[in-house]
N, C-alpha and C. Protein backbone atom coordinates (compact mmCIF):
# COMPACT_ATOMS: atom_id res chain seq x y z
N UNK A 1 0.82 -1.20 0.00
CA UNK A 1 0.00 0.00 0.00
C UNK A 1 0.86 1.26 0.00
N UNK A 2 2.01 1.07 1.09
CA UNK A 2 2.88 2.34 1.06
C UNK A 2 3.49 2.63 -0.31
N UNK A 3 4.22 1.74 -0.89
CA UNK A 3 4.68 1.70 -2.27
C UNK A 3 3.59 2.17 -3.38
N UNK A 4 2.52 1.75 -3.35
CA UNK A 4 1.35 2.58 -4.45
C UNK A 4 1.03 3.53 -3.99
N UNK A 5 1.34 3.69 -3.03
CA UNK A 5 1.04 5.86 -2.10
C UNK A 5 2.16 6.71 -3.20
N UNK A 6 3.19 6.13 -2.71
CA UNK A 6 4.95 6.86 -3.10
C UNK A 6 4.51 6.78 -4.71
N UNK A 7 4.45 5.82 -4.96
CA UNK A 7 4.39 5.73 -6.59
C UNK A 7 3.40 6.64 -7.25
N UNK A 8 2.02 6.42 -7.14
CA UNK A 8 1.35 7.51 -7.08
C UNK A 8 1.60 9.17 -6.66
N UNK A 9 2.10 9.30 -5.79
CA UNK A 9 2.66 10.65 -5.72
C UNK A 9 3.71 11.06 -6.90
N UNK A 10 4.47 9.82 -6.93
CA UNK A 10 5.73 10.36 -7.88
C UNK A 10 4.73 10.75 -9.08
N UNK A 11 4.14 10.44 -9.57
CA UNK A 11 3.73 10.03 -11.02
C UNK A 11 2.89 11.83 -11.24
N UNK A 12 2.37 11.90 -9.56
CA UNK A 12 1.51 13.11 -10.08
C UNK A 12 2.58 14.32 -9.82
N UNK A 13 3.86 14.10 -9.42
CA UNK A 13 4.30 15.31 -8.79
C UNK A 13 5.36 15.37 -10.09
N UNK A 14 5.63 14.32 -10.99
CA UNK A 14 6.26 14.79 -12.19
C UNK A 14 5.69 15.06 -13.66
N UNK A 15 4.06 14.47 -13.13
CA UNK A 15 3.06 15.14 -14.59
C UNK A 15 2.98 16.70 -14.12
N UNK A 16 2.75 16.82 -13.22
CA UNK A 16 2.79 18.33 -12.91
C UNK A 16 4.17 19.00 -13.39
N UNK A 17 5.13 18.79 -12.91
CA UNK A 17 6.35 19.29 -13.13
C UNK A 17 6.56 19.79 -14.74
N UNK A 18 6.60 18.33 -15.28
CA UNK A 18 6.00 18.57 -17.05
C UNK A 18 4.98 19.56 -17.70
N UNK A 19 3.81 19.63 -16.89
CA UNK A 19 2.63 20.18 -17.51
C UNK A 19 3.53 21.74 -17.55
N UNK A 20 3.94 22.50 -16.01
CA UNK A 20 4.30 23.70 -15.75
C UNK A 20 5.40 24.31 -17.08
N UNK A 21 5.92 23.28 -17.42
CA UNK A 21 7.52 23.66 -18.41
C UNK A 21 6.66 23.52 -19.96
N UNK A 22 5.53 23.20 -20.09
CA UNK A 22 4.83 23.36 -21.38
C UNK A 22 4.52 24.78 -21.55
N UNK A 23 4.11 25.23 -20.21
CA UNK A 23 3.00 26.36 -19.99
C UNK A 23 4.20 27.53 -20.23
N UNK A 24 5.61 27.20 -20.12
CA UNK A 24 5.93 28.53 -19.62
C UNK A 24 6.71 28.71 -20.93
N UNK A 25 6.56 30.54 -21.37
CA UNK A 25 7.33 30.52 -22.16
C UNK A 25 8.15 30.92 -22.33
N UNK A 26 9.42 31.12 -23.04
CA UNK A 26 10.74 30.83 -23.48
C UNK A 26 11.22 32.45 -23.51
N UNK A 27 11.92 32.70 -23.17
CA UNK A 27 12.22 34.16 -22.91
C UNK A 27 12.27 34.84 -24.17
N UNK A 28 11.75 36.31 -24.01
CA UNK A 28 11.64 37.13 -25.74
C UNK A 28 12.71 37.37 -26.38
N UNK A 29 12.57 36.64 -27.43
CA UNK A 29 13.62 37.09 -28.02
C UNK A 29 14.68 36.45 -28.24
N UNK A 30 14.44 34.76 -27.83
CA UNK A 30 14.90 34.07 -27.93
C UNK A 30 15.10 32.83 -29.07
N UNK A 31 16.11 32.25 -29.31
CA UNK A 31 15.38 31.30 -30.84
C UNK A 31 13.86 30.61 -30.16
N UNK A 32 14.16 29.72 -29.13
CA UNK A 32 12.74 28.93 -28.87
C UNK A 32 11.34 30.10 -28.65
N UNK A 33 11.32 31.37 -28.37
CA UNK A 33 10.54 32.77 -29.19
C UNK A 33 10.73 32.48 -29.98
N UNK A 34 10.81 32.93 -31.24
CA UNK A 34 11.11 33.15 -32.13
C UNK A 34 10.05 31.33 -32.74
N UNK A 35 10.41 30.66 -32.71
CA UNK A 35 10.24 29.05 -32.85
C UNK A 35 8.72 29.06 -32.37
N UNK A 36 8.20 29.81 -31.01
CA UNK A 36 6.46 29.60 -30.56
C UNK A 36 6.43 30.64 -31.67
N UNK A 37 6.41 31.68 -31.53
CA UNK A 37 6.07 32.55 -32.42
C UNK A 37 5.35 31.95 -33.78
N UNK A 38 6.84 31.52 -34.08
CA UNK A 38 5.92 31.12 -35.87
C UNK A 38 5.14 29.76 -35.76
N UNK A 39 4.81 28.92 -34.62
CA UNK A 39 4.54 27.82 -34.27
C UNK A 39 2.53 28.45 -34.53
N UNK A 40 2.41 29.56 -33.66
CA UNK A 40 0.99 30.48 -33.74
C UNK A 40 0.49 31.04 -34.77
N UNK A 41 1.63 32.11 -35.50
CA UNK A 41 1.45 32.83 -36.47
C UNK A 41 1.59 32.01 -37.73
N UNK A 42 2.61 31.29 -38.41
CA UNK A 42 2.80 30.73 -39.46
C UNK A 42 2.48 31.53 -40.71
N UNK A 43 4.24 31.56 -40.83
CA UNK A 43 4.53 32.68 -41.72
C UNK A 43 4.57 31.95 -43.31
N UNK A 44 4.72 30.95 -42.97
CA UNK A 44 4.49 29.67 -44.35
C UNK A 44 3.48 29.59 -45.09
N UNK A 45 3.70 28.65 -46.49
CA UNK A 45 2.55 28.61 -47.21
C UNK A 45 2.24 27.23 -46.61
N UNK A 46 1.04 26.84 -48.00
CA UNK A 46 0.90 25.30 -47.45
C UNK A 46 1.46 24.51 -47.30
N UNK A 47 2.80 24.72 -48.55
CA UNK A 47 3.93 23.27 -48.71
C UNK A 47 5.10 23.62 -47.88
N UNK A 48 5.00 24.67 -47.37
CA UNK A 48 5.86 24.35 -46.11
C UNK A 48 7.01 25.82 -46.13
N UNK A 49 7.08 26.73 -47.05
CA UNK A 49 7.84 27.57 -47.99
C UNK A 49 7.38 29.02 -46.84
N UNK A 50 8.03 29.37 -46.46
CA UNK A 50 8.58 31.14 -46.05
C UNK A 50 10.13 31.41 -45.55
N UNK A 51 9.86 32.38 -44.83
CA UNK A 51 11.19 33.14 -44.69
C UNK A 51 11.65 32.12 -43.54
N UNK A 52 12.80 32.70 -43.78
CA UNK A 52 13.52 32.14 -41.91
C UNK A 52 13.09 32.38 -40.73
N UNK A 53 12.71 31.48 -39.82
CA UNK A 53 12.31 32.07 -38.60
C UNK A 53 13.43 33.00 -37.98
N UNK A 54 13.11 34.45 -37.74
CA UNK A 54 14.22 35.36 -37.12
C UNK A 54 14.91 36.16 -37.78
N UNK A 55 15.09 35.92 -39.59
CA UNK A 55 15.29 36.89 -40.31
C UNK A 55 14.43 38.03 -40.18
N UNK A 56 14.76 39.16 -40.80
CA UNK A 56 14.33 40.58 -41.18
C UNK A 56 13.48 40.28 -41.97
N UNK A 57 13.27 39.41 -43.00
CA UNK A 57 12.24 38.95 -43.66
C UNK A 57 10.92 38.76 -43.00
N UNK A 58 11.22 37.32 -41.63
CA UNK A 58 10.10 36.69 -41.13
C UNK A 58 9.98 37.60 -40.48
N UNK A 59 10.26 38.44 -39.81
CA UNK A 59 9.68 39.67 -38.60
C UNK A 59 8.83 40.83 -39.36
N UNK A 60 9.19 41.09 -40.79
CA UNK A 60 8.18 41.79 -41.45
C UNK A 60 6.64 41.17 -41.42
N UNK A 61 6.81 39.88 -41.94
CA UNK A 61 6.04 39.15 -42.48
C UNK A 61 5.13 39.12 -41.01
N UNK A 62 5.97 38.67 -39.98
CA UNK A 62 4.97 38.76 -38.73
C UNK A 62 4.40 39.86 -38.46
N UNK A 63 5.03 41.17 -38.44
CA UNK A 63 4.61 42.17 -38.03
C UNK A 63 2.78 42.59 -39.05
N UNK A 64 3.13 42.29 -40.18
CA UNK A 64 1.77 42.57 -40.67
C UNK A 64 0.90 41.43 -40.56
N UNK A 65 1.19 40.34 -39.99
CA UNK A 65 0.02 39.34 -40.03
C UNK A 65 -0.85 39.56 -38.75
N UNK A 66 0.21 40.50 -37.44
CA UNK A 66 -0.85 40.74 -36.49
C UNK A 66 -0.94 42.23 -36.61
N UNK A 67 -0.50 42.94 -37.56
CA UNK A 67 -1.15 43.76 -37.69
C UNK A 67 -0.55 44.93 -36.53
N UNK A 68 1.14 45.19 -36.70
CA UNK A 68 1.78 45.78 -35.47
C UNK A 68 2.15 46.66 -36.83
N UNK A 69 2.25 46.32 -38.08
CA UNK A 69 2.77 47.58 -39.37
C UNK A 69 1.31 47.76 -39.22
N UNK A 70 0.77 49.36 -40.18
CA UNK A 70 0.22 49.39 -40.73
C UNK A 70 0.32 48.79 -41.87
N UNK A 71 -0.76 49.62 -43.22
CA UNK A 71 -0.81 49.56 -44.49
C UNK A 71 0.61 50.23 -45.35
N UNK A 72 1.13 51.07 -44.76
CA UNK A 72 2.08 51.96 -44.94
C UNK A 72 3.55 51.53 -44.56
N UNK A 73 3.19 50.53 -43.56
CA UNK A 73 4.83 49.94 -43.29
C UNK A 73 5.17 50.70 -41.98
N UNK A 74 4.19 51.58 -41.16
CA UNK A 74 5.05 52.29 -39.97
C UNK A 74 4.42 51.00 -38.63
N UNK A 75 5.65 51.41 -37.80
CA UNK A 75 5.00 50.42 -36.86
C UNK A 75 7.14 50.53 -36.32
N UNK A 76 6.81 50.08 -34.82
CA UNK A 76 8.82 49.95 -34.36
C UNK A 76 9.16 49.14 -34.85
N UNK A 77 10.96 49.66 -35.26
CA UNK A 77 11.98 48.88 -35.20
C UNK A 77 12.00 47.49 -35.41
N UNK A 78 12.18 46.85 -36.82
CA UNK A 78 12.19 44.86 -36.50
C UNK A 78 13.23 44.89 -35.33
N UNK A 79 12.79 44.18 -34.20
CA UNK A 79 13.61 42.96 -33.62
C UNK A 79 14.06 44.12 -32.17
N UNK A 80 13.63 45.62 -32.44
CA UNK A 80 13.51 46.10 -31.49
C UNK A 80 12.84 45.52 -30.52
N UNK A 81 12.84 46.08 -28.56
CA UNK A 81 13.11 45.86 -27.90
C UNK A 81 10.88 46.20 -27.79
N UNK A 82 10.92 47.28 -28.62
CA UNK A 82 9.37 47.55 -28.65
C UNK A 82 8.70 46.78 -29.29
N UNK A 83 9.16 46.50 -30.68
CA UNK A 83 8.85 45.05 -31.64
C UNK A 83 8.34 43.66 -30.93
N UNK A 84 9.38 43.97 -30.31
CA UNK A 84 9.74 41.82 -29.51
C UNK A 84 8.61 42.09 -28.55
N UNK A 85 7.97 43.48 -27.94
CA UNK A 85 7.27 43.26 -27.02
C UNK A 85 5.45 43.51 -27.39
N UNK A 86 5.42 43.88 -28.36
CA UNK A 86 4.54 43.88 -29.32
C UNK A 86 4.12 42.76 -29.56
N UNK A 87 5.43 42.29 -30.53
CA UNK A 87 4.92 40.48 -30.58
C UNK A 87 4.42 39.99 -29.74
N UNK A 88 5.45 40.02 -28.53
CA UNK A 88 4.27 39.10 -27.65
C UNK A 88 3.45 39.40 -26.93
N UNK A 89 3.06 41.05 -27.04
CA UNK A 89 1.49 40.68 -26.20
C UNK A 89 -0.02 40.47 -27.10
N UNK A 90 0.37 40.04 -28.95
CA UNK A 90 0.01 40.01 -29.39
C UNK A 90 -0.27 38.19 -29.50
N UNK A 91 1.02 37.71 -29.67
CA UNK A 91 1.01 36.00 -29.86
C UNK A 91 0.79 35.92 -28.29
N UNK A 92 1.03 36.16 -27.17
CA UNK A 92 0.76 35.37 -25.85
C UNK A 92 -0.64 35.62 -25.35
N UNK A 93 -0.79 37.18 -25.85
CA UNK A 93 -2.11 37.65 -25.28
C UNK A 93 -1.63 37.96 -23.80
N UNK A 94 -0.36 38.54 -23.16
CA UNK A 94 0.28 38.72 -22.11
C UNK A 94 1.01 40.10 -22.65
N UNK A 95 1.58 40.79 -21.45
CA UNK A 95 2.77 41.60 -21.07
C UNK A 95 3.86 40.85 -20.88
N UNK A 96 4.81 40.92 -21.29
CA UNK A 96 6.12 40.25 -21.27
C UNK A 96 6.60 40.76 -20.08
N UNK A 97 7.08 39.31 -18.93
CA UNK A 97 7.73 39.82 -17.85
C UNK A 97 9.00 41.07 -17.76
């Protein structure tokens, strides 16, 4: 009985552990950013074809898919510090710590 107590505990105290490191995300501005980012947005076509994740390219391309450029192209700095935080309170739906 003691052994299916312990075991049972283990099992829930490392699905938890797991679940928490899904939830959390990856600091801005980082490749694994950069990686959720286009994981949400998807800067690709169907067959699989866009820019680099993290080029000056893909950060355009993001910036107008949520709509942080206007029509005109104004909007901050790619990869600025205002950019990166843009992005994500746009892809997290958060304020970046």
């Amino acid at each position: 009985m003691f052994k299916t107590l312990i075991s049972l505990f283990t099992v829930v105290f490392l699905s938890n552990c797991a679940q928490q490191g899904v939830n959390r995300i990856a600091p801005m501005g980082s490749q694994q950013w950069f990686l959720t980012v286009e994981q949400r947005v998807n800067t690709g076509d169907k067959q699989g074809h866009g820019p680099d994740v993290g080029s000056e390219e893909w950060k355009y391309v993001i910036s107008r898919k949520l709509g942080i450029y206007d029509a005109e192209g104004h909007g901050p700095d790619l990869g600025s510090e205002e950019w990166l935080r843009a992005v994500h309170r746009h892809v997290f739906k958060a304020n970046p710590d």
